[in-house]
ModelCIF file with pLDDT and N, C-alpha, C, O atoms, coordinates in Angstrom:
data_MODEL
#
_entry.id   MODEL 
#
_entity.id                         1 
_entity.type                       polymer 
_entity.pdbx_number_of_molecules   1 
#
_entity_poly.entity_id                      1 
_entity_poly.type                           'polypeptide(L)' 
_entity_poly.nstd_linkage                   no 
_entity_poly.nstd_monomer                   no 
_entity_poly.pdbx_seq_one_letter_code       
;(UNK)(UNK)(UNK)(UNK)(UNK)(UNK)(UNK)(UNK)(UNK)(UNK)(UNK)(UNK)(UNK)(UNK)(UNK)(UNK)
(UNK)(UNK)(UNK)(UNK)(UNK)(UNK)(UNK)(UNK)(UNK)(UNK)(UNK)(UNK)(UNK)(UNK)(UNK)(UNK)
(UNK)(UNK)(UNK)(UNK)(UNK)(UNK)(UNK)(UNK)(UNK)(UNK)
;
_entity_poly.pdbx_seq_one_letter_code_can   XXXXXXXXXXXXXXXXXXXXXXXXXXXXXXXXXXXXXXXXXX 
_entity_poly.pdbx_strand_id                 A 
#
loop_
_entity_poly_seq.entity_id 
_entity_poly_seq.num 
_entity_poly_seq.mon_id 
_entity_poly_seq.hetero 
1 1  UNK n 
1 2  UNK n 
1 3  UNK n 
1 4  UNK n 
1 5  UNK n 
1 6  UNK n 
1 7  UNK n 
1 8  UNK n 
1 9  UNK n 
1 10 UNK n 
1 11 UNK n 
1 12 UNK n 
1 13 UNK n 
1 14 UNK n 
1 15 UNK n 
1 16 UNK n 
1 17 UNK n 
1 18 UNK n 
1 19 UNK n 
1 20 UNK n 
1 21 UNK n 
1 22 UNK n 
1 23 UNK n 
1 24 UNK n 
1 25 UNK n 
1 26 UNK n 
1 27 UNK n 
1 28 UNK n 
1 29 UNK n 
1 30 UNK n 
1 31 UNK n 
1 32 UNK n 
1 33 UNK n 
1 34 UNK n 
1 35 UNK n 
1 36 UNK n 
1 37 UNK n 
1 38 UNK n 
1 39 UNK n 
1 40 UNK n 
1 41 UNK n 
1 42 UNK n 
#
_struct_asym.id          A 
_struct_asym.entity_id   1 
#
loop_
_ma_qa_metric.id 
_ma_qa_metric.mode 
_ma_qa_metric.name 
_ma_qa_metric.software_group_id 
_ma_qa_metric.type 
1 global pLDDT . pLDDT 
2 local  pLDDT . pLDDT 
#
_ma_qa_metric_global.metric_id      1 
_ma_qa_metric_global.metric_value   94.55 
_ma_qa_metric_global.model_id       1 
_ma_qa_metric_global.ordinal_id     1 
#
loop_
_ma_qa_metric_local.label_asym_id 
_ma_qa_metric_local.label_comp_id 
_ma_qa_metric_local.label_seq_id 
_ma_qa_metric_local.metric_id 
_ma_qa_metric_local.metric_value 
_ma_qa_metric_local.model_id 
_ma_qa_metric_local.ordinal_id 
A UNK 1  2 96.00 1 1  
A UNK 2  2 97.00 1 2  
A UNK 3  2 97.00 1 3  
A UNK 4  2 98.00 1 4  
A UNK 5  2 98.00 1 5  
A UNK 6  2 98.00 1 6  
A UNK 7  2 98.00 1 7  
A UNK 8  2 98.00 1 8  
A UNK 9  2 98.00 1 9  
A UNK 10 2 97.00 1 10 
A UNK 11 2 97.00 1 11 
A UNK 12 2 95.00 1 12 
A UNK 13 2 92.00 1 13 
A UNK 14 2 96.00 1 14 
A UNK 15 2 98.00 1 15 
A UNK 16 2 98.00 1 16 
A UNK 17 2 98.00 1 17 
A UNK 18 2 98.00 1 18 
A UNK 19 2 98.00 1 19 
A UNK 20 2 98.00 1 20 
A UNK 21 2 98.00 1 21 
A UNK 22 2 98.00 1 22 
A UNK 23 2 96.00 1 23 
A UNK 24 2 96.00 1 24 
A UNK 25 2 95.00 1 25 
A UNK 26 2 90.00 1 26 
A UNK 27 2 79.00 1 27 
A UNK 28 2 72.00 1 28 
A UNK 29 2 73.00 1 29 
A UNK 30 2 77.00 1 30 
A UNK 31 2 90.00 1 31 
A UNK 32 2 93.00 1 32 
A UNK 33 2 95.00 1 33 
A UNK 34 2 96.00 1 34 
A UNK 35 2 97.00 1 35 
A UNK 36 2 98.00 1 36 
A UNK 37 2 98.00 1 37 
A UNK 38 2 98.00 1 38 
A UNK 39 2 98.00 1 39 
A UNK 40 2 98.00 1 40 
A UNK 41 2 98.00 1 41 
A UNK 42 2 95.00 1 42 
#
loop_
_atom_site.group_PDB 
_atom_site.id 
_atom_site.type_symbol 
_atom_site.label_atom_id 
_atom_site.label_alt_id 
_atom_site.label_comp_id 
_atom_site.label_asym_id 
_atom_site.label_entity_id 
_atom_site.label_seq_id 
_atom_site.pdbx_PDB_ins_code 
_atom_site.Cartn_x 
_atom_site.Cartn_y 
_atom_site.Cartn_z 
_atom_site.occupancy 
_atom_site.B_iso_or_equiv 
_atom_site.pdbx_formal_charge 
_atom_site.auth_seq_id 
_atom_site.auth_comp_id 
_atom_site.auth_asym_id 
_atom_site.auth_atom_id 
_atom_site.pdbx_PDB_model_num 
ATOM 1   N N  . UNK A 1 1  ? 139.131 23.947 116.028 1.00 96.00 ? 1  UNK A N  1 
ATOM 2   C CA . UNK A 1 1  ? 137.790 23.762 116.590 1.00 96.00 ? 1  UNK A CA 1 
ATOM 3   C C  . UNK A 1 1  ? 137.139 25.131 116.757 1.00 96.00 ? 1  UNK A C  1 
ATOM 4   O O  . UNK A 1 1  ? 137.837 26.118 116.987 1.00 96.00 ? 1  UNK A O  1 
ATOM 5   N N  . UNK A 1 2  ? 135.824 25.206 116.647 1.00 97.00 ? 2  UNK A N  1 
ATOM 6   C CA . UNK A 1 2  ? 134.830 26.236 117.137 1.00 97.00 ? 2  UNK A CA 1 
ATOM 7   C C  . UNK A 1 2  ? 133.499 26.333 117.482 1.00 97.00 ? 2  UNK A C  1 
ATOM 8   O O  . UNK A 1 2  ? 132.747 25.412 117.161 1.00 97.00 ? 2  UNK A O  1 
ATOM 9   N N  . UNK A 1 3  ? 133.037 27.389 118.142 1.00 97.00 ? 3  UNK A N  1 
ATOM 10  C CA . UNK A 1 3  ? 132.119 27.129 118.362 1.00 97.00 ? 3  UNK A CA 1 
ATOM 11  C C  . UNK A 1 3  ? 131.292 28.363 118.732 1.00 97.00 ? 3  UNK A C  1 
ATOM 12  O O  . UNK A 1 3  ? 131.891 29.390 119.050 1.00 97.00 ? 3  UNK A O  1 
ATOM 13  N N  . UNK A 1 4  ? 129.731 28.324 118.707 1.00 98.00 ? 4  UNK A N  1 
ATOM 14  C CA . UNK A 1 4  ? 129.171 29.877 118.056 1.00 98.00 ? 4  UNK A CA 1 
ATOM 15  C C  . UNK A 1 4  ? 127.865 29.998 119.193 1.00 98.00 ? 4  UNK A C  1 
ATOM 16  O O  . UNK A 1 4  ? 127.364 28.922 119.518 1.00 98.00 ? 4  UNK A O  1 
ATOM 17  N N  . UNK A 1 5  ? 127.447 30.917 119.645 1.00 98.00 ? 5  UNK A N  1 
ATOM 18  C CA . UNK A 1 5  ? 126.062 30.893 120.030 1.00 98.00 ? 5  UNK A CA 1 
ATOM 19  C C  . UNK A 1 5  ? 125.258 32.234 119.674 1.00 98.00 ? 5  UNK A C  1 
ATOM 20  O O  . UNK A 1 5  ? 125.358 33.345 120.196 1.00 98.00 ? 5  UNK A O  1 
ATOM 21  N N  . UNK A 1 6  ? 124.776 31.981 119.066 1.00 98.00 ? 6  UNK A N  1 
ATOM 22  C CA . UNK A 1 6  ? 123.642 33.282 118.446 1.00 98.00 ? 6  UNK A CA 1 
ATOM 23  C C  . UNK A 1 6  ? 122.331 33.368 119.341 1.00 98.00 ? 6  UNK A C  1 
ATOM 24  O O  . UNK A 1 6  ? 121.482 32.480 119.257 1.00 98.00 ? 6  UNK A O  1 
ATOM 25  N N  . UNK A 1 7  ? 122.191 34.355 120.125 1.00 98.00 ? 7  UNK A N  1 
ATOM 26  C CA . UNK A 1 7  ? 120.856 35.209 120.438 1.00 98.00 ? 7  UNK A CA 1 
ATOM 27  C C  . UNK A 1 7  ? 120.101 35.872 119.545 1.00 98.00 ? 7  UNK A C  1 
ATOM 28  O O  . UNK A 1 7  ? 120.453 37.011 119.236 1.00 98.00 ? 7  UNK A O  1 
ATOM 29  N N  . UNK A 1 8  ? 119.010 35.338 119.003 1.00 98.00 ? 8  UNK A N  1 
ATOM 30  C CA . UNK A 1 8  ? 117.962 35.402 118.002 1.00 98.00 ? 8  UNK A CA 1 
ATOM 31  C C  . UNK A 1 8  ? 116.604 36.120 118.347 1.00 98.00 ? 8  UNK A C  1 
ATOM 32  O O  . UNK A 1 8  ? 115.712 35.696 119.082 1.00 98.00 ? 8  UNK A O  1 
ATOM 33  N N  . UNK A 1 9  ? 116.641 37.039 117.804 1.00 98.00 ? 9  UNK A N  1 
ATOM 34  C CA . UNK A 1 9  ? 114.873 37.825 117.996 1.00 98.00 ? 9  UNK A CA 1 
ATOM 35  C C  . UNK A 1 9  ? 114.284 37.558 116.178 1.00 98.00 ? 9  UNK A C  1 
ATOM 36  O O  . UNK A 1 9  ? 114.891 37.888 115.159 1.00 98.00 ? 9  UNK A O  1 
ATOM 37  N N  . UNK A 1 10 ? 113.148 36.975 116.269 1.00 97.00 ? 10 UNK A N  1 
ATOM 38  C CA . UNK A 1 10 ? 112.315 37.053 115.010 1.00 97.00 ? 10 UNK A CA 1 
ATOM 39  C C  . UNK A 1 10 ? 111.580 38.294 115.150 1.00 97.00 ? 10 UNK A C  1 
ATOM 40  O O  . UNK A 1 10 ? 110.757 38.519 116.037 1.00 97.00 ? 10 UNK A O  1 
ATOM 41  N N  . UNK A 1 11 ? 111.966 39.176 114.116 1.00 97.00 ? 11 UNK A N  1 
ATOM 42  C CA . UNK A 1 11 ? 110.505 39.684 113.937 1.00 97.00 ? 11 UNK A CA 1 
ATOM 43  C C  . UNK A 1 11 ? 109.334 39.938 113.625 1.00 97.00 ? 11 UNK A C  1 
ATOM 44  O O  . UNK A 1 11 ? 108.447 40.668 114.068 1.00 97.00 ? 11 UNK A O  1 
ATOM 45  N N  . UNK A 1 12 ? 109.487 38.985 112.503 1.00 95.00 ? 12 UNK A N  1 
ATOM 46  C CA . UNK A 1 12 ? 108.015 38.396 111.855 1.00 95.00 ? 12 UNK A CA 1 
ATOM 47  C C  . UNK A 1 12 ? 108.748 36.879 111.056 1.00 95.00 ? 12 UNK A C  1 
ATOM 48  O O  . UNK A 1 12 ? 109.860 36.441 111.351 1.00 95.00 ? 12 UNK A O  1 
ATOM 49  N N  . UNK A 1 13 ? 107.889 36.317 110.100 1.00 92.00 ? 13 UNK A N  1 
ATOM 50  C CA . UNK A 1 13 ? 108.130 35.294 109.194 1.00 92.00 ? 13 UNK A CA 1 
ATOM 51  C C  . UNK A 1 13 ? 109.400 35.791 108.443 1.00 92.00 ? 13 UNK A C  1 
ATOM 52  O O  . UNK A 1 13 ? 110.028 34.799 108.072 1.00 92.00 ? 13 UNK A O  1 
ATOM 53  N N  . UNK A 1 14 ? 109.973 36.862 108.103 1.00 96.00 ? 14 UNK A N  1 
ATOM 54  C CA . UNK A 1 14 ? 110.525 37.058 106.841 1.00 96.00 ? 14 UNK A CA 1 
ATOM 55  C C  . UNK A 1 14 ? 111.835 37.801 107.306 1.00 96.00 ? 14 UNK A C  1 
ATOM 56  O O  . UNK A 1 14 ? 112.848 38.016 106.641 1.00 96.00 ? 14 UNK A O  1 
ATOM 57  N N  . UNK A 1 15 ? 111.530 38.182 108.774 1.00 98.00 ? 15 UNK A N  1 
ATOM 58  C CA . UNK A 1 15 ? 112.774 39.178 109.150 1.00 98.00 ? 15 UNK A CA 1 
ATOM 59  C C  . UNK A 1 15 ? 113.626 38.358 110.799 1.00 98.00 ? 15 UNK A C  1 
ATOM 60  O O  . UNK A 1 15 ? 113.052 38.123 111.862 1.00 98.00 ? 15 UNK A O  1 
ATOM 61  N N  . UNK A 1 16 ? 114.913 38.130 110.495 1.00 98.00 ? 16 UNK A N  1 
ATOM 62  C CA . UNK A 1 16 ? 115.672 37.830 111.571 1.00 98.00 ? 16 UNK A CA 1 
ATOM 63  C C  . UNK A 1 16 ? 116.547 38.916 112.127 1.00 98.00 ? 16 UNK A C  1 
ATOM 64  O O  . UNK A 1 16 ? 116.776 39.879 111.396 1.00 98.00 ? 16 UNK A O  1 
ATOM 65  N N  . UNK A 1 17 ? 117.156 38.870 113.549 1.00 98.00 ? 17 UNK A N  1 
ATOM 66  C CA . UNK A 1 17 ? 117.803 39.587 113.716 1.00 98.00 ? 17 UNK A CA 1 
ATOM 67  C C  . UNK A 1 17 ? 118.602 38.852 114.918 1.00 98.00 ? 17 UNK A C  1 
ATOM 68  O O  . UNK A 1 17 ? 117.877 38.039 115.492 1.00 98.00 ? 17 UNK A O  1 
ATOM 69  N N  . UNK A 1 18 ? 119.850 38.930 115.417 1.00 98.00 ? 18 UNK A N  1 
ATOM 70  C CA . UNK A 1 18 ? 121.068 38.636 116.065 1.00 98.00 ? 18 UNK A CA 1 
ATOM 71  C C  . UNK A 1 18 ? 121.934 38.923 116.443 1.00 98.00 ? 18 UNK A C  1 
ATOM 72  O O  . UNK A 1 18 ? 122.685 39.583 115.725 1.00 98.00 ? 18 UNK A O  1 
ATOM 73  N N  . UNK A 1 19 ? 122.319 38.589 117.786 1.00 98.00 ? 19 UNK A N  1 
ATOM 74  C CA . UNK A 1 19 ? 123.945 38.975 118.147 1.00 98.00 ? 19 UNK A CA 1 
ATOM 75  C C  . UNK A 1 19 ? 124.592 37.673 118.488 1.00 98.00 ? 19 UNK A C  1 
ATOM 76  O O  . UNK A 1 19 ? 123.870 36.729 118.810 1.00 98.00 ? 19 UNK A O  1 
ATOM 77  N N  . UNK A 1 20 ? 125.911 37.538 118.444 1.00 98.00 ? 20 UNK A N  1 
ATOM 78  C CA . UNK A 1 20 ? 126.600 36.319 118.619 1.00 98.00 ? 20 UNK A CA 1 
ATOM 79  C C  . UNK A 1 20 ? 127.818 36.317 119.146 1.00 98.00 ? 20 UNK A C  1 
ATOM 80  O O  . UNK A 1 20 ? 128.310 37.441 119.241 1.00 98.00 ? 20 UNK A O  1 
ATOM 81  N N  . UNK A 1 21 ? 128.614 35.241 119.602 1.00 98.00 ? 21 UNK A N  1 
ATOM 82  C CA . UNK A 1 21 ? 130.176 35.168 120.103 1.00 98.00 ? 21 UNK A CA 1 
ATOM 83  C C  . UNK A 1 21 ? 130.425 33.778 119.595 1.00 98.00 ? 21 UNK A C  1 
ATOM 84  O O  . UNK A 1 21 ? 129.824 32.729 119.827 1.00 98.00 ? 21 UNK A O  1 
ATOM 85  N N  . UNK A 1 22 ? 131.498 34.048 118.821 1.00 98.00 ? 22 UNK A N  1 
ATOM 86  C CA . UNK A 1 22 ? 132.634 32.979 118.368 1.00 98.00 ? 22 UNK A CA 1 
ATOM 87  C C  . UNK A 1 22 ? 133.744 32.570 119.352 1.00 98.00 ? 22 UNK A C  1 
ATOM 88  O O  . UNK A 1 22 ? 134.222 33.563 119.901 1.00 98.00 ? 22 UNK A O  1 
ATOM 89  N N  . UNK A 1 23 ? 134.438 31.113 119.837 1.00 96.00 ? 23 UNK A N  1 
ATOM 90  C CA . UNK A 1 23 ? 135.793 30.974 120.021 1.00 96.00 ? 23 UNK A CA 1 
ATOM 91  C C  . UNK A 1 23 ? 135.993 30.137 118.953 1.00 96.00 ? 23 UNK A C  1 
ATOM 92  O O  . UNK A 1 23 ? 135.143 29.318 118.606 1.00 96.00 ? 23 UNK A O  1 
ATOM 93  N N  . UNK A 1 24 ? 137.520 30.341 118.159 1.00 96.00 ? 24 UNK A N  1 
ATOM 94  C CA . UNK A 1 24 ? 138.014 29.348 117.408 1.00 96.00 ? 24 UNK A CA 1 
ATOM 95  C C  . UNK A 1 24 ? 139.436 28.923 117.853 1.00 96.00 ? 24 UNK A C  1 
ATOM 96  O O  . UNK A 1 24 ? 140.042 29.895 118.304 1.00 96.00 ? 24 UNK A O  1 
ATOM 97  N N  . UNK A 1 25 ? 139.917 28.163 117.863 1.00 95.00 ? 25 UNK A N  1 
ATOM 98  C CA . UNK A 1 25 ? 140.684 27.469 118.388 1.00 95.00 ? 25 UNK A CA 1 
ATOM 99  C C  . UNK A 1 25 ? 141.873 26.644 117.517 1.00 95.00 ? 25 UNK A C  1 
ATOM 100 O O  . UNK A 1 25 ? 141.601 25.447 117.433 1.00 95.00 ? 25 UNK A O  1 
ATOM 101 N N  . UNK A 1 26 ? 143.163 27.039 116.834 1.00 90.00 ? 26 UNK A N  1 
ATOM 102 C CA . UNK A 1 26 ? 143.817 26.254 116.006 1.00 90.00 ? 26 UNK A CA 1 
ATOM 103 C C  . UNK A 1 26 ? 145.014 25.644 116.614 1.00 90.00 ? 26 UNK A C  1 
ATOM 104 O O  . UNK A 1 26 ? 145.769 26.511 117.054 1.00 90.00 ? 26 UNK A O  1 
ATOM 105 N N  . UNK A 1 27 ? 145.274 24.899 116.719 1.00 79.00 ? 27 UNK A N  1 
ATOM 106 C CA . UNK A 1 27 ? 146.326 23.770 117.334 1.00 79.00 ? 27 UNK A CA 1 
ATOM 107 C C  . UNK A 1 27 ? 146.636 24.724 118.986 1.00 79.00 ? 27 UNK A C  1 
ATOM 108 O O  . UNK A 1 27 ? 147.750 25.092 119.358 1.00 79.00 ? 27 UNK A O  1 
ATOM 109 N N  . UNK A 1 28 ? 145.448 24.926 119.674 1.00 72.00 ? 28 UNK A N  1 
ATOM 110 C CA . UNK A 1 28 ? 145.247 25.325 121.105 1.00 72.00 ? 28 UNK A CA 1 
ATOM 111 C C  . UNK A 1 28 ? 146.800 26.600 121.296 1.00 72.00 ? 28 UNK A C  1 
ATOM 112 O O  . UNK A 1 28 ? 147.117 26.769 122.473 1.00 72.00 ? 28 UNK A O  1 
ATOM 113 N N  . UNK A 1 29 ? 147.509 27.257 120.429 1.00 73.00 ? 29 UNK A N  1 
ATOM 114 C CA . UNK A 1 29 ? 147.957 28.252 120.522 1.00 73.00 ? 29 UNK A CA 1 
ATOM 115 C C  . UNK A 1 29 ? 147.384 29.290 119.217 1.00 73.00 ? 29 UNK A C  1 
ATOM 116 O O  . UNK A 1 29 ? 148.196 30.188 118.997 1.00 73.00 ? 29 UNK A O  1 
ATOM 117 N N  . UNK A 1 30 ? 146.379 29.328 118.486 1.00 77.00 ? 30 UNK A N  1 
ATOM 118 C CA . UNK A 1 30 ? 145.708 29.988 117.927 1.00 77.00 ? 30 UNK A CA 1 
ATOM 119 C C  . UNK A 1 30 ? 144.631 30.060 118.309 1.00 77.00 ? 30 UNK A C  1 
ATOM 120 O O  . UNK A 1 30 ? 143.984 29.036 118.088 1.00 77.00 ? 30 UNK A O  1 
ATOM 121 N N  . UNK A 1 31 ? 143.879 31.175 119.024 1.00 90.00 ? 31 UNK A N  1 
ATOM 122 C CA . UNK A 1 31 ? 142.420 31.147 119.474 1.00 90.00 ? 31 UNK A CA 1 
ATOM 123 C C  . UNK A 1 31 ? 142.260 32.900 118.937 1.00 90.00 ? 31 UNK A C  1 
ATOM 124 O O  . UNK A 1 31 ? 143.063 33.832 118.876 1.00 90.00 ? 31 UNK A O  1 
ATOM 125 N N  . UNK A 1 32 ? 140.879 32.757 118.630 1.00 93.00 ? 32 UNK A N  1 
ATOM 126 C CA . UNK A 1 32 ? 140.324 34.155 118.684 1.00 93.00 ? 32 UNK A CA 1 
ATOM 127 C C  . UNK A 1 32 ? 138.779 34.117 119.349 1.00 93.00 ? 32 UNK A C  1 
ATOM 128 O O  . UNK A 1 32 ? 138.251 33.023 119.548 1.00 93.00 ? 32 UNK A O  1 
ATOM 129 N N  . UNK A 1 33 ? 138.125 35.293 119.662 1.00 95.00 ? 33 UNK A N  1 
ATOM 130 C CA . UNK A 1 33 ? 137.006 35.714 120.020 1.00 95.00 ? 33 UNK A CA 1 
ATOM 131 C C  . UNK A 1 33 ? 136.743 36.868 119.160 1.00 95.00 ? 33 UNK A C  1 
ATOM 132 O O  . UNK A 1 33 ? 137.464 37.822 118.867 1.00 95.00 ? 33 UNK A O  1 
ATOM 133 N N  . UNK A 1 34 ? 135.279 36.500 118.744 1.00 96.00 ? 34 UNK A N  1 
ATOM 134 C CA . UNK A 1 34 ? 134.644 37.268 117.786 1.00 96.00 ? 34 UNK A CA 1 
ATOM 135 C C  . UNK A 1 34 ? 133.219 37.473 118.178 1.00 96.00 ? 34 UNK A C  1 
ATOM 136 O O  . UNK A 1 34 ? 132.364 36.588 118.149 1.00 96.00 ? 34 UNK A O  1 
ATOM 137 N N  . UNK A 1 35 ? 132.999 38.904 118.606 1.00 97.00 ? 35 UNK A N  1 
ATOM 138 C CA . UNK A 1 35 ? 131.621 38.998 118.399 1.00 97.00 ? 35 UNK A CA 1 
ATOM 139 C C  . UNK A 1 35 ? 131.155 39.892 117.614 1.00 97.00 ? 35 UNK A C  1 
ATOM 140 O O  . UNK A 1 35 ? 131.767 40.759 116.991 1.00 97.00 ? 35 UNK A O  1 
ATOM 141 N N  . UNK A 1 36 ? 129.549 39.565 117.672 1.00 98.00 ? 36 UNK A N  1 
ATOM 142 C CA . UNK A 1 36 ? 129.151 40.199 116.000 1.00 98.00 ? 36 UNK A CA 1 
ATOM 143 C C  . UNK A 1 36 ? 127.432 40.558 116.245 1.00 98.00 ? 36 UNK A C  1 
ATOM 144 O O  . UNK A 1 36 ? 126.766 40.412 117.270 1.00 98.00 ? 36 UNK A O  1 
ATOM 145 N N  . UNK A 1 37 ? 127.128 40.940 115.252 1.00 98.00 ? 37 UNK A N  1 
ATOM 146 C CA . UNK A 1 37 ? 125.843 41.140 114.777 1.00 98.00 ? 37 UNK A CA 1 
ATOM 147 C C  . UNK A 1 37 ? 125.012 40.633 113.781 1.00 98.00 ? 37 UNK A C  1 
ATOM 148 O O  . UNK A 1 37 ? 125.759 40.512 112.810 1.00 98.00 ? 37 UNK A O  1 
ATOM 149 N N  . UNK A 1 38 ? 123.691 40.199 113.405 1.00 98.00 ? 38 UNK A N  1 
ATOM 150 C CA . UNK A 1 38 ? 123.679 38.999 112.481 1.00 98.00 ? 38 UNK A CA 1 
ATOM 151 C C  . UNK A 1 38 ? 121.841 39.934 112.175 1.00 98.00 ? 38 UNK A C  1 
ATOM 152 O O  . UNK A 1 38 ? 121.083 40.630 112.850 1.00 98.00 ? 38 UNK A O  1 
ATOM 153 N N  . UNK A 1 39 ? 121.886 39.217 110.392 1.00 98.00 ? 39 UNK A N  1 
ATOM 154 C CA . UNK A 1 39 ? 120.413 39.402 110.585 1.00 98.00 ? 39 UNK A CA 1 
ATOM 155 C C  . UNK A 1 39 ? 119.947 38.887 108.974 1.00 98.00 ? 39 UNK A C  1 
ATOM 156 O O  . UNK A 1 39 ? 120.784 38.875 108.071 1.00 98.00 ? 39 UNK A O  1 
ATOM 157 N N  . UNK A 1 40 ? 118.745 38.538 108.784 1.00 98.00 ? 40 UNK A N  1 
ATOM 158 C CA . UNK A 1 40 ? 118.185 37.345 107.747 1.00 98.00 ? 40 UNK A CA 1 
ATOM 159 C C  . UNK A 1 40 ? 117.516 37.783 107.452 1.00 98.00 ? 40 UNK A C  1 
ATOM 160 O O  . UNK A 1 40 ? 116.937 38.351 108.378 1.00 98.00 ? 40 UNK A O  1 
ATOM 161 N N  . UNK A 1 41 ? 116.783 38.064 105.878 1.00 98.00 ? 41 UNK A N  1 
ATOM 162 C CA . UNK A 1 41 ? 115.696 38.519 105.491 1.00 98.00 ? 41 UNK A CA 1 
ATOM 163 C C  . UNK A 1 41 ? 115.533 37.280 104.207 1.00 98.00 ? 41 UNK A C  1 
ATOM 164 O O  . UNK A 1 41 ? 116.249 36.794 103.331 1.00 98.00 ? 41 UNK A O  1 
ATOM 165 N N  . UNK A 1 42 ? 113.746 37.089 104.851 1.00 95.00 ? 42 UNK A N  1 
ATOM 166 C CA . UNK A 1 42 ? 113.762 35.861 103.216 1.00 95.00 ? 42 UNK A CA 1 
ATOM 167 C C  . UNK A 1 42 ? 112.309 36.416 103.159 1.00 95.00 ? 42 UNK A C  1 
ATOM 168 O O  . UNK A 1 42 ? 111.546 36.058 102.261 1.00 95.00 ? 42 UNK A O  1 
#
C-alpha cells in the first residue's frame, strides 16, 4: 500500500512546481518514507 501528498504552487498555465512525502508499506514489515521535489512543464 501507499500513499502520497504533494504541495503544489502553479506558476503560470505551463509551469508546475512541488514538494511531496511518500509512505509505502509492503506486507506491514516493509515501509519506507520518501520525500521529494516535483515539477511539470507543458
Amino acid at each position: 500500500y501507499n500513499g502520497t501528498l504533494h504541495f503544489i504552487y502553479h506558476t503560470n498555465d505551463a509551469l508546475s512546481v512541488g514538494a511531496y512525502y511518500t509512505r509505502d508499506d509492503l506486507d506491514g514489515d516493509n515501509d519506507a518514507n520518501t520525500y521529494g521535489i516535483e515539477a511539470g512543464y507543458e
